[in-house]
Protein backbone atom coordinates (compact mmCIF):
# COMPACT_ATOMS: atom_id res chain seq x y z
CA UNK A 1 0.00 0.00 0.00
CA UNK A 2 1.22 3.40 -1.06
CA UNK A 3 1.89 5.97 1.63
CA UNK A 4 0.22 9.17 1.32
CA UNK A 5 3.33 12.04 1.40
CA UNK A 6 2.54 15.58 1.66
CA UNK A 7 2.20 17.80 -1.07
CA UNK A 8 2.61 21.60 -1.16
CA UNK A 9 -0.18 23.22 -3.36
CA UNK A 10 -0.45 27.24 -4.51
CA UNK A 11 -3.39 28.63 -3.26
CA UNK A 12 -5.58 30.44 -6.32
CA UNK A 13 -7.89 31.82 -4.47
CA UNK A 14 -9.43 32.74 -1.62
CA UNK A 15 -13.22 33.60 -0.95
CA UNK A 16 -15.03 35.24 2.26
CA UNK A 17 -18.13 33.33 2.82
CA UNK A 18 -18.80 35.18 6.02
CA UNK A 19 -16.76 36.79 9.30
CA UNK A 20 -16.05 33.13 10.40
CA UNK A 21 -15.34 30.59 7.07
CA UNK A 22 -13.32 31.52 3.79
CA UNK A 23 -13.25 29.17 1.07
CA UNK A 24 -9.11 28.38 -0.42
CA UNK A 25 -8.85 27.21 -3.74
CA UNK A 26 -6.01 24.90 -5.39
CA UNK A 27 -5.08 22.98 -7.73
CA UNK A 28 -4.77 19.15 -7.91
CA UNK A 29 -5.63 16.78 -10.41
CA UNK A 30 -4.98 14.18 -8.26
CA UNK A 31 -7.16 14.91 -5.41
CA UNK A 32 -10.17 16.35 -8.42
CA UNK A 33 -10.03 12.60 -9.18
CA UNK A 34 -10.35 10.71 -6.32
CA UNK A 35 -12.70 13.00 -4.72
CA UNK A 36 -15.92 10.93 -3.12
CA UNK A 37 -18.25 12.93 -0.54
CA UNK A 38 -17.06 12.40 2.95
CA UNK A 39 -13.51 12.42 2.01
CA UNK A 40 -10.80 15.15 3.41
CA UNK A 41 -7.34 16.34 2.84
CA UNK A 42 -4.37 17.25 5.82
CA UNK A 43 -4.35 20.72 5.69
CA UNK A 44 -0.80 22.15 7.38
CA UNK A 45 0.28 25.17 8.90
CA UNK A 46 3.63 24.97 9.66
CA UNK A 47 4.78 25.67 13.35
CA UNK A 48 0.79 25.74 14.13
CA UNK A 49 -0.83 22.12 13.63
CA UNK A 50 -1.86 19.83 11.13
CA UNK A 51 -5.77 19.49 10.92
CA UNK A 52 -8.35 17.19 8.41
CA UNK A 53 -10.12 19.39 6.10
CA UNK A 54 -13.04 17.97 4.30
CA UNK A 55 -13.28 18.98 0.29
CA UNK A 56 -15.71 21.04 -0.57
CA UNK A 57 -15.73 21.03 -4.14
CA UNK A 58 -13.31 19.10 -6.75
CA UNK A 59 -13.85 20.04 -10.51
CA UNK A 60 -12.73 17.74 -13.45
CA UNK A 61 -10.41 20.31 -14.81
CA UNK A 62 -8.12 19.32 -11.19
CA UNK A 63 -9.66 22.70 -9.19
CA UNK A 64 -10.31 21.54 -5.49
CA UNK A 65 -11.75 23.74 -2.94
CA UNK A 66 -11.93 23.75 1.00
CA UNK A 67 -13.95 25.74 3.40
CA UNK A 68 -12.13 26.28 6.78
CA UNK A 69 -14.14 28.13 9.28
CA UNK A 70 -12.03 29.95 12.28
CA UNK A 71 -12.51 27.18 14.77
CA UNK A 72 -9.10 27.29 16.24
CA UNK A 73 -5.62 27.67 16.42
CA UNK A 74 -4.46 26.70 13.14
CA UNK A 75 -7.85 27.73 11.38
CA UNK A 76 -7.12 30.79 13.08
CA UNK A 77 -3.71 31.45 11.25
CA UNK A 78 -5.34 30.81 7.66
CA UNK A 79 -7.16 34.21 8.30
């Protein structure tokens, strides 16, 4: 079995859905392909914490986006 290593992805965007959750956008082709509902990604703030991230929305053409709300200390840091 294959073990998962991390990958560092550009972020394209980055929407305010409200005071408390912004939605990151990203690219991976990967990730687009294997995407099934219920499914999440590591997201990684270095020198903060590590935290699962479930994907929002994955797009054939490889865009994948996540909605992080500020629930905590790493969440925090995205702001």
């Amino acid at each position: 079995m294959p073990i998962n290593r991390p990958t560092l992805h550009k972020i394209e965007a980055i929407k305010t859905e409200n005071e408390e959750v912004k939605t990151f956008k990203f690219r991976s082709s990967e990730l687009a392909k294997k995407n099934e509902p219920g499914q999440f990604v590591m997201l990684w703030d270095p020198g903060i914490e590590e935290i699962p991230i479930s994907i929002a929305n994955a797009s054939p053409k490889g865009e994948v986006e996540v909605a992080v709300a500020d629930v905590g200390d790493c969440t925090h840091s995205l702001r």
